[in-house]
N, C-alpha and C. Protein backbone atom coordinates (compact mmCIF):
# COMPACT_ATOMS: atom_id res chain seq x y z
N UNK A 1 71.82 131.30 80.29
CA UNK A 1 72.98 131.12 81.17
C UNK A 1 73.07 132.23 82.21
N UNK A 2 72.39 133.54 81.67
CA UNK A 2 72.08 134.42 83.02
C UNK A 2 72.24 134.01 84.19
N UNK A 3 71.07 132.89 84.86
CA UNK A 3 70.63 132.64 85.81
C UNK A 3 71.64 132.15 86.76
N UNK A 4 72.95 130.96 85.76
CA UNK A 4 74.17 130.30 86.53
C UNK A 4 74.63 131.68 86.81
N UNK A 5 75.34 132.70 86.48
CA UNK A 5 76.08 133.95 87.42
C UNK A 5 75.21 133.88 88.60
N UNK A 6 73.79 134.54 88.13
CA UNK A 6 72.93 134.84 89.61
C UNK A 6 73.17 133.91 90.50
N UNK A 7 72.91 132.89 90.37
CA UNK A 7 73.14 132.01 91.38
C UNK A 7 74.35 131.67 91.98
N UNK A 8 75.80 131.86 91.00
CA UNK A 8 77.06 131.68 91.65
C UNK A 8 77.35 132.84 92.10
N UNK A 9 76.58 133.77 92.00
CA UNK A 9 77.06 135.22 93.03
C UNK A 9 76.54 135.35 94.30
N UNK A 10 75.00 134.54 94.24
CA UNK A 10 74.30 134.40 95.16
C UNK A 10 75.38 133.66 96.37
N UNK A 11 75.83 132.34 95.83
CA UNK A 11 76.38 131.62 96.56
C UNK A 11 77.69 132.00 97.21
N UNK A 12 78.70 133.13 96.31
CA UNK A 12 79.67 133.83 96.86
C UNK A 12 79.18 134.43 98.22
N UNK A 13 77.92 135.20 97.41
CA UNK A 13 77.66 136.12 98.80
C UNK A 13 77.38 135.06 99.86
N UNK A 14 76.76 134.47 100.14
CA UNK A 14 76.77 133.69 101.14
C UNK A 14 78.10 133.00 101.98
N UNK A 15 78.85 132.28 100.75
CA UNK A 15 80.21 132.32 101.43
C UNK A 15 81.08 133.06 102.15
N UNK A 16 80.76 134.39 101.62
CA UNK A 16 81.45 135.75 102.52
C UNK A 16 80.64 135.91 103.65
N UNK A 17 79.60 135.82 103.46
CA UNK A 17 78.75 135.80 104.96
C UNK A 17 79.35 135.10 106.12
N UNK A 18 79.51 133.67 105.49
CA UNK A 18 79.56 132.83 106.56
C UNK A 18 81.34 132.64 107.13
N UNK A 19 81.85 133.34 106.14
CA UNK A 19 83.55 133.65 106.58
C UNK A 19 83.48 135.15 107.49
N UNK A 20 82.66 135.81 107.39
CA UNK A 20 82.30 137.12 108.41
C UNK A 20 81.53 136.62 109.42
N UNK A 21 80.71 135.65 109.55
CA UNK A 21 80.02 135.19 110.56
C UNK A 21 81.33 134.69 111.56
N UNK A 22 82.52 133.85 111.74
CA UNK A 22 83.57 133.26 111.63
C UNK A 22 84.60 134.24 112.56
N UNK A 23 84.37 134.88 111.74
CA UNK A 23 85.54 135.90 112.03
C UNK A 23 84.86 136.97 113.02
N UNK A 24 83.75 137.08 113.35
CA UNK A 24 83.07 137.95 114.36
C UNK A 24 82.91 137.11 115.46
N UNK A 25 82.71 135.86 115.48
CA UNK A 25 83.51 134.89 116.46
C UNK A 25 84.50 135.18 116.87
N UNK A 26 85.44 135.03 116.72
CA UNK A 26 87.05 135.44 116.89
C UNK A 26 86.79 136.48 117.36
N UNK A 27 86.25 137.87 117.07
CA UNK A 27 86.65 139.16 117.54
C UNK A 27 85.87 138.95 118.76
N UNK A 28 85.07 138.51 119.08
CA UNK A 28 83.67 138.73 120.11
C UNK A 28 84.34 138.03 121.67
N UNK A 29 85.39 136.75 120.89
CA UNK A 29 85.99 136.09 122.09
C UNK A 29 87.47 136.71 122.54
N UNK A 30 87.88 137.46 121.52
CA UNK A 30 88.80 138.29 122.37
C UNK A 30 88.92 139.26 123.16
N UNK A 31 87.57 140.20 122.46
CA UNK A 31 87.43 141.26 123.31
C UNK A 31 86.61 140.94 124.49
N UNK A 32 85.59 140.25 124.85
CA UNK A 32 85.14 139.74 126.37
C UNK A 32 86.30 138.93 126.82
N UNK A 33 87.69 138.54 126.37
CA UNK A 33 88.11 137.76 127.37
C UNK A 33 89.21 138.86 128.15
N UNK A 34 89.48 139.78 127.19
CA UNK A 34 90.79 140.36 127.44
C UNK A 34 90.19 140.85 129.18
N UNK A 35 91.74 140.83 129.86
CA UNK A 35 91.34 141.48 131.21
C UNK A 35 92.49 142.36 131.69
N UNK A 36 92.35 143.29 132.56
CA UNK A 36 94.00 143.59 132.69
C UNK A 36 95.00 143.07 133.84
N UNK A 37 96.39 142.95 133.56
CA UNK A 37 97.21 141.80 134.03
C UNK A 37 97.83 142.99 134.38
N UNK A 38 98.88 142.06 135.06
CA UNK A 38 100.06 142.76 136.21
C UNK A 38 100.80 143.29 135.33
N UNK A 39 101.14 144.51 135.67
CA UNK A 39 102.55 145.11 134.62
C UNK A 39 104.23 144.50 135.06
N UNK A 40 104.02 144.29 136.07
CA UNK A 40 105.23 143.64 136.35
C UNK A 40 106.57 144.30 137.31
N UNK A 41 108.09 144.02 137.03
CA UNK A 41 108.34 144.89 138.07
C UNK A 41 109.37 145.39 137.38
N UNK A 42 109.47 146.92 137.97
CA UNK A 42 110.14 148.02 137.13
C UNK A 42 111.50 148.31 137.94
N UNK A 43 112.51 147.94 136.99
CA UNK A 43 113.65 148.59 137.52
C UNK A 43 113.82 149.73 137.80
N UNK A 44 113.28 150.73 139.02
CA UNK A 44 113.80 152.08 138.97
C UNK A 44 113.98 152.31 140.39
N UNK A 45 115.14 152.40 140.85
CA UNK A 45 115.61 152.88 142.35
C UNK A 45 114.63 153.76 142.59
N UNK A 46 114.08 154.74 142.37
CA UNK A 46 113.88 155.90 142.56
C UNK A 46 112.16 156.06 142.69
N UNK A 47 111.33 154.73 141.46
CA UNK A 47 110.09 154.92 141.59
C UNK A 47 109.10 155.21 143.33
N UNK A 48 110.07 154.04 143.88
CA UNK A 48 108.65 153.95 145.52
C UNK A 48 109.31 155.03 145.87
N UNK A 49 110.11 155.98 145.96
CA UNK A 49 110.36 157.05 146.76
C UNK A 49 111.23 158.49 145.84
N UNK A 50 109.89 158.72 145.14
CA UNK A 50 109.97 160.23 143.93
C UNK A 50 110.63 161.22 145.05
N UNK A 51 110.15 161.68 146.01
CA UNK A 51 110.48 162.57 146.95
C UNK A 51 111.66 162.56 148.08
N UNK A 52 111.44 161.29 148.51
CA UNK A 52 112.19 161.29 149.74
C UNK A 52 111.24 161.86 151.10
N UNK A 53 110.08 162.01 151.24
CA UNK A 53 109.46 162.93 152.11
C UNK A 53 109.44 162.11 153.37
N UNK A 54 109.11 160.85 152.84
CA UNK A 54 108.82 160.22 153.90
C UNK A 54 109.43 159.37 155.11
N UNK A 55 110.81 159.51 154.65
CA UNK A 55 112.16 158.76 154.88
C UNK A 55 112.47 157.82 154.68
N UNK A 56 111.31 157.05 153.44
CA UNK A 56 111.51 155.41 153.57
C UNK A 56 112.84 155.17 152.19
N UNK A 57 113.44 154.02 152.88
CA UNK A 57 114.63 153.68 152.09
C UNK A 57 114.34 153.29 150.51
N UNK A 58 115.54 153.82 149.81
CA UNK A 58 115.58 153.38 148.17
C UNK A 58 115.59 151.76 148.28
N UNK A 59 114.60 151.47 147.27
CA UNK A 59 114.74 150.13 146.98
C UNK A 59 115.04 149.94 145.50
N UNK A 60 115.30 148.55 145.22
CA UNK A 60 115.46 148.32 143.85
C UNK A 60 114.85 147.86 142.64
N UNK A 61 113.65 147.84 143.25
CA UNK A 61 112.18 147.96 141.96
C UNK A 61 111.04 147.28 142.92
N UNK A 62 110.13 147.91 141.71
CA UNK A 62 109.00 147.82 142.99
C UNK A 62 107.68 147.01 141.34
N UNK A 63 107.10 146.99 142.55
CA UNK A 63 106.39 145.94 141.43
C UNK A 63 104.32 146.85 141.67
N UNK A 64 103.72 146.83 139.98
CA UNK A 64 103.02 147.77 139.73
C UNK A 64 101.68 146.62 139.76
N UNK A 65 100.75 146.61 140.09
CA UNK A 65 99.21 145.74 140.09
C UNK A 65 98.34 146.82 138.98
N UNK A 66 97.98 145.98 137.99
CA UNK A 66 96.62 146.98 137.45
C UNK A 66 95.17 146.61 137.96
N UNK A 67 94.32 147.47 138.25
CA UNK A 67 93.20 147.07 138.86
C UNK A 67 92.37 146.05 137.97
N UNK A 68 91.79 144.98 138.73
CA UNK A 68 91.11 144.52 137.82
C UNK A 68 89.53 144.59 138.80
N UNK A 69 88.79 143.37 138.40
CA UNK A 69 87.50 143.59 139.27
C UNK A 69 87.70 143.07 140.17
N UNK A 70 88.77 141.93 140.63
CA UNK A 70 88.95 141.45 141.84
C UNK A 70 90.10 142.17 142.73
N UNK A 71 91.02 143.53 142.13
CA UNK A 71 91.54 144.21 142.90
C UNK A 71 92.91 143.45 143.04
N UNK A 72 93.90 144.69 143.28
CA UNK A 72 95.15 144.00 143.16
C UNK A 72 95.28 143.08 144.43
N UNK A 73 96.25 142.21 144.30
CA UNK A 73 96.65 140.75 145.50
C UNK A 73 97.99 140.37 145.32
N UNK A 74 98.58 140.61 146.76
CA UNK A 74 100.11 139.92 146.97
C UNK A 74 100.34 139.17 148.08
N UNK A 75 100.94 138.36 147.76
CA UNK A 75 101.53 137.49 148.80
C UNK A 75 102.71 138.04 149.32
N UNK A 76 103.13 138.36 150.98
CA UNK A 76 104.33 138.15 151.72
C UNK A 76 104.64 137.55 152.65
N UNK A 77 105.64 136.93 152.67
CA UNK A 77 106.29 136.36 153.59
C UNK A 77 106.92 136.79 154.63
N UNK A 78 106.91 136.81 156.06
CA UNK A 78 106.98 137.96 157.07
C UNK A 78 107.95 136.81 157.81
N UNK A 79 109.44 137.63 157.83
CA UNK A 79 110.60 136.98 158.75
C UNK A 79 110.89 137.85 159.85
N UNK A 80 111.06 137.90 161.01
CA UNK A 80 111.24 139.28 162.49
C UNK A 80 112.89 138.78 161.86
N UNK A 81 113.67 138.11 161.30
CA UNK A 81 115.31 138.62 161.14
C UNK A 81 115.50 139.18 159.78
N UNK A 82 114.31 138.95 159.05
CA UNK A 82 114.78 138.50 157.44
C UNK A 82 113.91 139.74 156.81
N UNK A 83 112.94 139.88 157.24
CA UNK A 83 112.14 141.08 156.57
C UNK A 83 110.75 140.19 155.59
N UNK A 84 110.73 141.16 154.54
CA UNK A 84 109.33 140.66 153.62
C UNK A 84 109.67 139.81 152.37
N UNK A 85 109.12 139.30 152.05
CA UNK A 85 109.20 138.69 150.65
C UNK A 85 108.27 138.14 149.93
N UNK A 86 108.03 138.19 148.39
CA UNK A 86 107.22 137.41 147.63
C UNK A 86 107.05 136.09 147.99
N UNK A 87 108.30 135.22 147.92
CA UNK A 87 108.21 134.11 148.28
C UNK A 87 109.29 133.82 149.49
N UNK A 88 109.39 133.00 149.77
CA UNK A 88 110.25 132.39 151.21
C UNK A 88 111.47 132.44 151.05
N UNK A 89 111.92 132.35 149.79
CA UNK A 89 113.49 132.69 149.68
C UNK A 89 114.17 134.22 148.85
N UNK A 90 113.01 135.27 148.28
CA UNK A 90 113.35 136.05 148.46
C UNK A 90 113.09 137.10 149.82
N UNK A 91 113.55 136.97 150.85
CA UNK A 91 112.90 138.07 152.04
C UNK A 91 113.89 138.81 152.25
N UNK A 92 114.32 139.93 152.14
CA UNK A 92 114.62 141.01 152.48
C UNK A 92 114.03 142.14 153.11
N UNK A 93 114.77 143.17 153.67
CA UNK A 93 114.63 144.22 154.42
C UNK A 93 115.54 145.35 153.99
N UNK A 94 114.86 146.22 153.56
CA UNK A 94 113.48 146.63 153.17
C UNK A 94 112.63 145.48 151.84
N UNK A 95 111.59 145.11 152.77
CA UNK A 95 111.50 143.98 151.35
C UNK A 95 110.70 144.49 150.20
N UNK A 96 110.13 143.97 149.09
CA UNK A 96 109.37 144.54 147.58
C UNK A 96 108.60 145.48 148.20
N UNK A 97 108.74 146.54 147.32
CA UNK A 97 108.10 147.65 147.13
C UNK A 97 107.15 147.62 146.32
N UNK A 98 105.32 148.26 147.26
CA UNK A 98 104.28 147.70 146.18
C UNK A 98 103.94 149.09 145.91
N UNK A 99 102.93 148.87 144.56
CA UNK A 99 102.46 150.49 144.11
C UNK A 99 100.90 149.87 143.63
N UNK A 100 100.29 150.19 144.25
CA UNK A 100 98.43 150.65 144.16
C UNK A 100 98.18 151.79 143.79
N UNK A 101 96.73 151.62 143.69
CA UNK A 101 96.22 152.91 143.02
C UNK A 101 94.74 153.27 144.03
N UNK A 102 94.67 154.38 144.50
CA UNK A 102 93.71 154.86 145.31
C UNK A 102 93.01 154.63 144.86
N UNK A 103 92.00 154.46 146.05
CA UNK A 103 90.32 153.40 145.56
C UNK A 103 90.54 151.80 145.82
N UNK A 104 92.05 151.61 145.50
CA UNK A 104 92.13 149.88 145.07
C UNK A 104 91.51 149.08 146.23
N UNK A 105 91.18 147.88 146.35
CA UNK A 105 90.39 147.26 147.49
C UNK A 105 91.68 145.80 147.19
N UNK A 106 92.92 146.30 148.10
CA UNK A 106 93.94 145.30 147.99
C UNK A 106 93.95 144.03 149.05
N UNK A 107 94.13 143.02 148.08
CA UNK A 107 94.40 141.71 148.90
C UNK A 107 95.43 141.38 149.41
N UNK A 108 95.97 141.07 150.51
CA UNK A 108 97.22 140.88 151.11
C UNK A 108 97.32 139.33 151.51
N UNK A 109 97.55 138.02 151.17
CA UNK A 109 98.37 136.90 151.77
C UNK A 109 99.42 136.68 152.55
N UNK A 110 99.47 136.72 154.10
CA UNK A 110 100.50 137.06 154.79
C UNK A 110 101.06 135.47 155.16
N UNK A 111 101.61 135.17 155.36
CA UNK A 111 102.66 134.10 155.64
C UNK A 111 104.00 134.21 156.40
N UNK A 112 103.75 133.56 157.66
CA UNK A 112 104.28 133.61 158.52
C UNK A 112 105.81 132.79 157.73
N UNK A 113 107.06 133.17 158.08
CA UNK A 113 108.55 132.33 157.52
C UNK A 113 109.38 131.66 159.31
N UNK A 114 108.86 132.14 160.03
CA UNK A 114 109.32 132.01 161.28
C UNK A 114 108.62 131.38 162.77
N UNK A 115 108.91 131.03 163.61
CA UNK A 115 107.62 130.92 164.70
C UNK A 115 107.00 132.31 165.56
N UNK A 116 107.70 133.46 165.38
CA UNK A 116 107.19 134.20 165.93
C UNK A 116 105.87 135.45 165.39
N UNK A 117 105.03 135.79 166.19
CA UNK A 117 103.97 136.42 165.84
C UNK A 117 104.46 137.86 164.80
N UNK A 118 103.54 138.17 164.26
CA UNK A 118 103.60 139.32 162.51
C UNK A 118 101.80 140.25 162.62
N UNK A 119 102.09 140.93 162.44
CA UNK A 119 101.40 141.53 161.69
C UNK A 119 101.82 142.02 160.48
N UNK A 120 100.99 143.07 159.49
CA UNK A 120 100.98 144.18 158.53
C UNK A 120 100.52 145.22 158.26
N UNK A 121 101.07 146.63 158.45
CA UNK A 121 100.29 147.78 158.28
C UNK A 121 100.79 148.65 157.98
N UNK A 122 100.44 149.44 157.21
CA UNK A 122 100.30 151.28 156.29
C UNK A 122 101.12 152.12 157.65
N UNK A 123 102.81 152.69 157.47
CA UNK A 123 102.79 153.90 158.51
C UNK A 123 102.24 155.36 157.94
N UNK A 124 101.28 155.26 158.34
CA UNK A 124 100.95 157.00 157.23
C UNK A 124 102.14 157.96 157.76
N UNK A 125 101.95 157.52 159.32
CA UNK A 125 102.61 159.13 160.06
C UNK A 125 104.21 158.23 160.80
N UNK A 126 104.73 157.28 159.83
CA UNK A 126 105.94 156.96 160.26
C UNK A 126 106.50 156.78 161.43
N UNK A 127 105.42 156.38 162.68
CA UNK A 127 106.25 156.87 164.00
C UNK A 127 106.02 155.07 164.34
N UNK A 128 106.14 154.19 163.09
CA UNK A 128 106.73 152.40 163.58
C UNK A 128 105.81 151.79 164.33
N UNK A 129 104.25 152.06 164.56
CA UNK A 129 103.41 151.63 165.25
C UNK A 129 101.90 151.86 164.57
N UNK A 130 100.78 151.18 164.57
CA UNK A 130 99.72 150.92 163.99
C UNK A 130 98.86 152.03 164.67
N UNK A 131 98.64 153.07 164.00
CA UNK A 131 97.50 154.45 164.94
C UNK A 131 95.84 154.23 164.33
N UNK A 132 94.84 154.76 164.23
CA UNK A 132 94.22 154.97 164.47
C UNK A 132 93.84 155.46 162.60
N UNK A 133 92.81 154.78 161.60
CA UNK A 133 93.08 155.03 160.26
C UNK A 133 94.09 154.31 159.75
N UNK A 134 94.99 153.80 160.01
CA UNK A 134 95.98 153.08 159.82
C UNK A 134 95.41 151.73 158.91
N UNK A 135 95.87 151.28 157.90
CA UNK A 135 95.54 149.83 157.85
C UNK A 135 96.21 149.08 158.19
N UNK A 136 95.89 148.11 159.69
CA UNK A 136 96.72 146.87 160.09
C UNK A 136 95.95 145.72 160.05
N UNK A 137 96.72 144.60 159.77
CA UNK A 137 96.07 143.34 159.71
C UNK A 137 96.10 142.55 161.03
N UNK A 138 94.97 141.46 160.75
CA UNK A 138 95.14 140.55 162.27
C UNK A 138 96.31 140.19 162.14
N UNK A 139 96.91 139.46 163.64
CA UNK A 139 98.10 138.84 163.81
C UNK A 139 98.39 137.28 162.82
N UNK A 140 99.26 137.08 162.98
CA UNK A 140 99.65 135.87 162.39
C UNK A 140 100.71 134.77 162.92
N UNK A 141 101.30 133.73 163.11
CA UNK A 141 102.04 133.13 163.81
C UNK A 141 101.94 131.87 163.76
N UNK A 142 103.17 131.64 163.29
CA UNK A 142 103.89 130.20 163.13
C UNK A 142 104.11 129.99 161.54
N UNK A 143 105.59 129.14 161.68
CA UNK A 143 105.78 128.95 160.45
C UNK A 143 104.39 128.19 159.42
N UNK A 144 104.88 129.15 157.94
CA UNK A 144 103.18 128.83 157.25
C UNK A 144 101.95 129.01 157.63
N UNK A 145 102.00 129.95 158.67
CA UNK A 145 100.85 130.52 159.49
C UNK A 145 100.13 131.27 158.07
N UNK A 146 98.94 131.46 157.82
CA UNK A 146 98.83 132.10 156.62
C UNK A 146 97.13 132.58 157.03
N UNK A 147 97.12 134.63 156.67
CA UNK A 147 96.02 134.70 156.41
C UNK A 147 95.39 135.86 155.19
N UNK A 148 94.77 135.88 154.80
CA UNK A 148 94.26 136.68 153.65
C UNK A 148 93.27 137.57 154.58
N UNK A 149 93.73 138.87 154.24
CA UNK A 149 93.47 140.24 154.90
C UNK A 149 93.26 141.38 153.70
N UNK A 150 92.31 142.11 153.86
CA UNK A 150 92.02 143.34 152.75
C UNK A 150 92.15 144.59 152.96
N UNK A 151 92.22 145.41 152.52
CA UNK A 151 92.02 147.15 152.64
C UNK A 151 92.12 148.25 151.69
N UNK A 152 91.61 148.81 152.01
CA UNK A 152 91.35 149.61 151.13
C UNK A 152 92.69 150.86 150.93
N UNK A 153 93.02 151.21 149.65
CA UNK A 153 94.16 152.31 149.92
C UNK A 153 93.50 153.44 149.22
N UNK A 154 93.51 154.15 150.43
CA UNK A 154 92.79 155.63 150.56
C UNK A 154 93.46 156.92 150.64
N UNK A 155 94.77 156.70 150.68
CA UNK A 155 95.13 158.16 151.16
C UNK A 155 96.43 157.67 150.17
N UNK A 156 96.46 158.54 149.03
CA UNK A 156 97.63 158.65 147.68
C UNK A 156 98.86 158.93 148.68
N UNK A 157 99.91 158.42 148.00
CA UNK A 157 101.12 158.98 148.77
C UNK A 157 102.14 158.03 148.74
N UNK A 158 103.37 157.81 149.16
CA UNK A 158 104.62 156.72 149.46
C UNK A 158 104.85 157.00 150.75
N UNK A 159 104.60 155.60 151.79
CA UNK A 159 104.52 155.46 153.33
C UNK A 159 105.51 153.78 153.11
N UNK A 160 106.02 153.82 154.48
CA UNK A 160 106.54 152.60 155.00
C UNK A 160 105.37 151.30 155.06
N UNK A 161 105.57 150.27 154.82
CA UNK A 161 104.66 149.19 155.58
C UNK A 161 105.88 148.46 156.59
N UNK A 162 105.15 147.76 157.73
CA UNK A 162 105.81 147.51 158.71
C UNK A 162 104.88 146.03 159.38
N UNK A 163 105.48 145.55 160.43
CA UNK A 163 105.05 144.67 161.33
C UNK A 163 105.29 145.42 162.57
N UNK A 164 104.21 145.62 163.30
CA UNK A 164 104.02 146.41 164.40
C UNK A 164 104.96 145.72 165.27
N UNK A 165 104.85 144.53 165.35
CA UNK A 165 106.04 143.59 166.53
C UNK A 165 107.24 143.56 166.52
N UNK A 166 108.09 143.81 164.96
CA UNK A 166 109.19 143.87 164.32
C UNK A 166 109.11 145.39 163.47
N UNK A 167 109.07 146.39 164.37
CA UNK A 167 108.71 147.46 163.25
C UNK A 167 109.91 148.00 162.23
N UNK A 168 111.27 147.72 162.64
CA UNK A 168 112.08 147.81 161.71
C UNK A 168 112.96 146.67 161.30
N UNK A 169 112.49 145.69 161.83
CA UNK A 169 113.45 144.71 160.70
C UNK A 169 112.71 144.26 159.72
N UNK A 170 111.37 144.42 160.13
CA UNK A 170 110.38 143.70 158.84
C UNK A 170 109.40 145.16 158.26
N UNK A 171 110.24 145.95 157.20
CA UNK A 171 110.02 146.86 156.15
C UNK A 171 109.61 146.85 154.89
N UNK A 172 108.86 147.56 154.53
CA UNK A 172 108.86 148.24 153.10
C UNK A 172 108.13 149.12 152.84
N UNK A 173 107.92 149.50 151.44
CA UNK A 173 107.56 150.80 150.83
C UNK A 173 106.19 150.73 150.34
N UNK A 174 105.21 151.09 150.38
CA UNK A 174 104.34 151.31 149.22
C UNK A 174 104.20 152.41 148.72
N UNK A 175 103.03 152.50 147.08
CA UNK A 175 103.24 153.78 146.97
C UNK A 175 101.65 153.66 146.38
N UNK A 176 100.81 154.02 147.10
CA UNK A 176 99.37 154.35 146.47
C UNK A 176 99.18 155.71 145.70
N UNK A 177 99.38 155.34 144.02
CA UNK A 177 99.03 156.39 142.83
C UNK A 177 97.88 157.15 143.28
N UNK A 178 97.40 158.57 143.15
CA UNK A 178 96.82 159.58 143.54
C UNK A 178 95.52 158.71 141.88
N UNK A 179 95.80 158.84 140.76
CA UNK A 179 95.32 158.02 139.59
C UNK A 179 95.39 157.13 139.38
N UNK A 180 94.24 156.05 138.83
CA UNK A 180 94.30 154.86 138.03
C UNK A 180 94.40 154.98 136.25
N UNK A 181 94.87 154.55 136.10
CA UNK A 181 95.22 154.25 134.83
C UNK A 181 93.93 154.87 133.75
N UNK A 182 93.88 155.43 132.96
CA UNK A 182 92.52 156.19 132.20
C UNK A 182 91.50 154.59 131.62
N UNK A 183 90.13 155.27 131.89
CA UNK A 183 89.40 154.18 131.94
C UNK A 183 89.07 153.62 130.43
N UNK A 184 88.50 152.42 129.90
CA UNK A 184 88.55 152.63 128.67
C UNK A 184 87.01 153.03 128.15
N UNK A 185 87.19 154.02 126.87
CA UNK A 185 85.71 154.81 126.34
C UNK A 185 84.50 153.68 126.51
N UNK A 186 83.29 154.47 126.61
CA UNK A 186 82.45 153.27 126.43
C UNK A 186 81.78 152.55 125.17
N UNK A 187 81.80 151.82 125.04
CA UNK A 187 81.27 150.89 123.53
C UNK A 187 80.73 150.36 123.26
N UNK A 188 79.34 150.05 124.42
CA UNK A 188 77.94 150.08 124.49
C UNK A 188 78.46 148.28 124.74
N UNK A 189 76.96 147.57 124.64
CA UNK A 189 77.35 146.25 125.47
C UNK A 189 78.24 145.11 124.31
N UNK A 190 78.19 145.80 123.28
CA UNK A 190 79.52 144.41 122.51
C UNK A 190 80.40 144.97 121.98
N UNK A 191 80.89 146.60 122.04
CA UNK A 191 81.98 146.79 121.52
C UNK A 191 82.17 147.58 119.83
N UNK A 192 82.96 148.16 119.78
CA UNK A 192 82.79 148.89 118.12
C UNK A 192 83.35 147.49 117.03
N UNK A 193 84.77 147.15 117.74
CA UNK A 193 84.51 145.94 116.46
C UNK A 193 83.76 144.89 116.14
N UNK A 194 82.98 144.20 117.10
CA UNK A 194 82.18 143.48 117.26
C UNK A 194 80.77 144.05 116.52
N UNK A 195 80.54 145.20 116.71
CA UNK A 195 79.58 146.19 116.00
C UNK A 195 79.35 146.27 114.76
N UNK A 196 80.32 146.32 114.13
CA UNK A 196 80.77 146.59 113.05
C UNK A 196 80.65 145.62 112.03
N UNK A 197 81.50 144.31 112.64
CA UNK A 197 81.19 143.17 111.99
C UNK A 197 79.58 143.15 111.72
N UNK A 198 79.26 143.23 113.17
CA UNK A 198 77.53 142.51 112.93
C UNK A 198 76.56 143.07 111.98
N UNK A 199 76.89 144.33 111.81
CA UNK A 199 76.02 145.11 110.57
C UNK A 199 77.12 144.68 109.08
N UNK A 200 78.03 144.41 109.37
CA UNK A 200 78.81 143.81 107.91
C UNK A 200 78.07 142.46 107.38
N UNK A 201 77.75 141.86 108.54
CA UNK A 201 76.88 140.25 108.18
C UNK A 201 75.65 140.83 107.93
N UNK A 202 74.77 141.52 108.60
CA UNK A 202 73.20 141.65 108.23
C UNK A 202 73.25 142.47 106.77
N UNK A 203 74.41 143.00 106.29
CA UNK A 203 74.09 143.64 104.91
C UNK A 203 74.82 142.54 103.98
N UNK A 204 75.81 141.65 103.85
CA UNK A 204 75.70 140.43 103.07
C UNK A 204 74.89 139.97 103.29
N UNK A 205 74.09 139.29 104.37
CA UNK A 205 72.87 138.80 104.31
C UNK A 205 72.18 138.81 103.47
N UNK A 206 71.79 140.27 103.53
CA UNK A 206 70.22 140.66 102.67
C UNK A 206 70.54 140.82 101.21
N UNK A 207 72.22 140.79 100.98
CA UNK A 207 72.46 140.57 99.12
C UNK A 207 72.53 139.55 98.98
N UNK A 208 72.68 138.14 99.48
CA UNK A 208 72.83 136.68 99.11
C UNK A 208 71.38 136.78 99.06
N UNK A 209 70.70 136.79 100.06
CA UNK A 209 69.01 136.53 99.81
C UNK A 209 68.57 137.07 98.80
N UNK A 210 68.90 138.39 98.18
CA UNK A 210 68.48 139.01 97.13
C UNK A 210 68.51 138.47 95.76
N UNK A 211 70.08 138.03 96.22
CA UNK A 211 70.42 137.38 95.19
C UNK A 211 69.96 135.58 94.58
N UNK A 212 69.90 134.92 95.89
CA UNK A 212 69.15 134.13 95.90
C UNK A 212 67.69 133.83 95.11
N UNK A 213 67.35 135.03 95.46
CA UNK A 213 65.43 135.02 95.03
C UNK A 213 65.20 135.47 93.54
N UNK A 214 66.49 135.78 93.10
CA UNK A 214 66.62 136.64 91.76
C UNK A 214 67.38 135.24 91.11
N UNK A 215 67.76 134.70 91.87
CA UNK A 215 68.14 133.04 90.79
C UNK A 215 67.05 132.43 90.90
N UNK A 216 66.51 132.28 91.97
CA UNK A 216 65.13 131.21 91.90
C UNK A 216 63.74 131.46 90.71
N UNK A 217 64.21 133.21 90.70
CA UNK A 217 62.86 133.33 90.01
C UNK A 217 63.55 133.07 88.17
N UNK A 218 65.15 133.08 88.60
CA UNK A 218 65.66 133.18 86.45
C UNK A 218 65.37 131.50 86.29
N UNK A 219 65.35 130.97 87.11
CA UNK A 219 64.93 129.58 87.16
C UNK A 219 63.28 128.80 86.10
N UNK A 220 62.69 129.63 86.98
CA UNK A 220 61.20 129.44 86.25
C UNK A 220 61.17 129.58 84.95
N UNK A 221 60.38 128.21 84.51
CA UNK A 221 60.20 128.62 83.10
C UNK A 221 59.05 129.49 82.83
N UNK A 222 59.52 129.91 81.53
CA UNK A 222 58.71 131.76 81.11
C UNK A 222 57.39 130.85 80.63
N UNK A 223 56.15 131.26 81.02
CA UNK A 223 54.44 130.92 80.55
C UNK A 223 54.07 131.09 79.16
């Protein structure tokens, strides 16, 4: 009767194998899917403008992008009476306050709310007009006029954004972080838990087989 254990241990081990095989599935598809998402928007008067240096007005939360590989992206809506907005019916002046992170390679969706011509651009040096280093976008015009424009934010700091045509009715704040967020350690190409598992399966493995070959042989009859 030896041989029935060997073999029902054999077969445990294998069962645990194939419930660790299973379950390293699961881990393998969470960790390649995870990506990082928008943090969202933070109630703090005070975040887009820590200092005051720059003279741009308190707003009432400003909204944070985490970098991903395609780089943060916002849509505004550009009114010459109404100011900026996420969407068409929030536009205000000073409108959402954005916060990037130097280095970021940001996407901008501009959308015209009015018939008259818009731009968008970075005041580094606050004097309400697009200079030279500056990031401004092409023009835009007519209601639902819409174009997708990029740039890079290079110089850390909290500056006005503006429409060169409307330079103060159509406002806001950004605030490009001097830091990005700490990067995560490296964990070679699949990861420590994923790792981990996989040498957990290749060593059940080789005890079901062991065990296996040690029933096959209590099997044989003795010569």
């Amino acid at each position: 009767m030896r041989w029935r254990g060997v073999f029902h241990g054999g077969w445990r081990a294998g069962a645990v194998a194939r419930v660790l095989v299973f379950l390293f599935v699961l881990s393998l598809a969470a960790t390649t899917s995870a990506v990082p998402v928008k943090v969202g928007l933070l109630p703090s008067p005070d975040a887009a403008n820590p200092s005051g240096s720059c003279g741009c007005p308190r707003i009432a939360s400003v909204t944070v992008w985490r970098p991903t590989e395609e780089g943060p992206a916002f849509t505004l809506y550009g009114d010459a009476r109404d100011g900026w907005g996420f969407t068409n019916a929030s536009i205000t002046n000073p409108g959402p306050g954005l916060v990037v992170f130097l280095g970021d390679r940001v996407s901008l969706t501009l959308i015209g709310n009015d018939p008259l011509p818009h731009n968008w651009f970075v005041d580094y040096n606050n004097n309400s007009q697009p200079d030279e280093g500056e990031p401004s976008s092409p023009d835009f015009q007519g209601i639902g006029a819409t174009i997708v424009w990029n740039f890079t934010a290079d110089r850390p700091g909290t500056y006005m954004y503006r429409c060169r045509i409307h330079p103060t009715s159509m406002t806001g704040v950004i605030t490009i972080a001097g830091t990005g967020p700490p990067p995560q350690p490296p964990m070679g190409p699949l990861g420590l838990i994923p790792g981990i598992m996989i040498g957990t399966i290749v060593v059940v493995l080789l005890l079901a087989a062991i065990y296996q070959i040690r029933a096959v042989r209590a099997r044989r009859p003795k010569g």
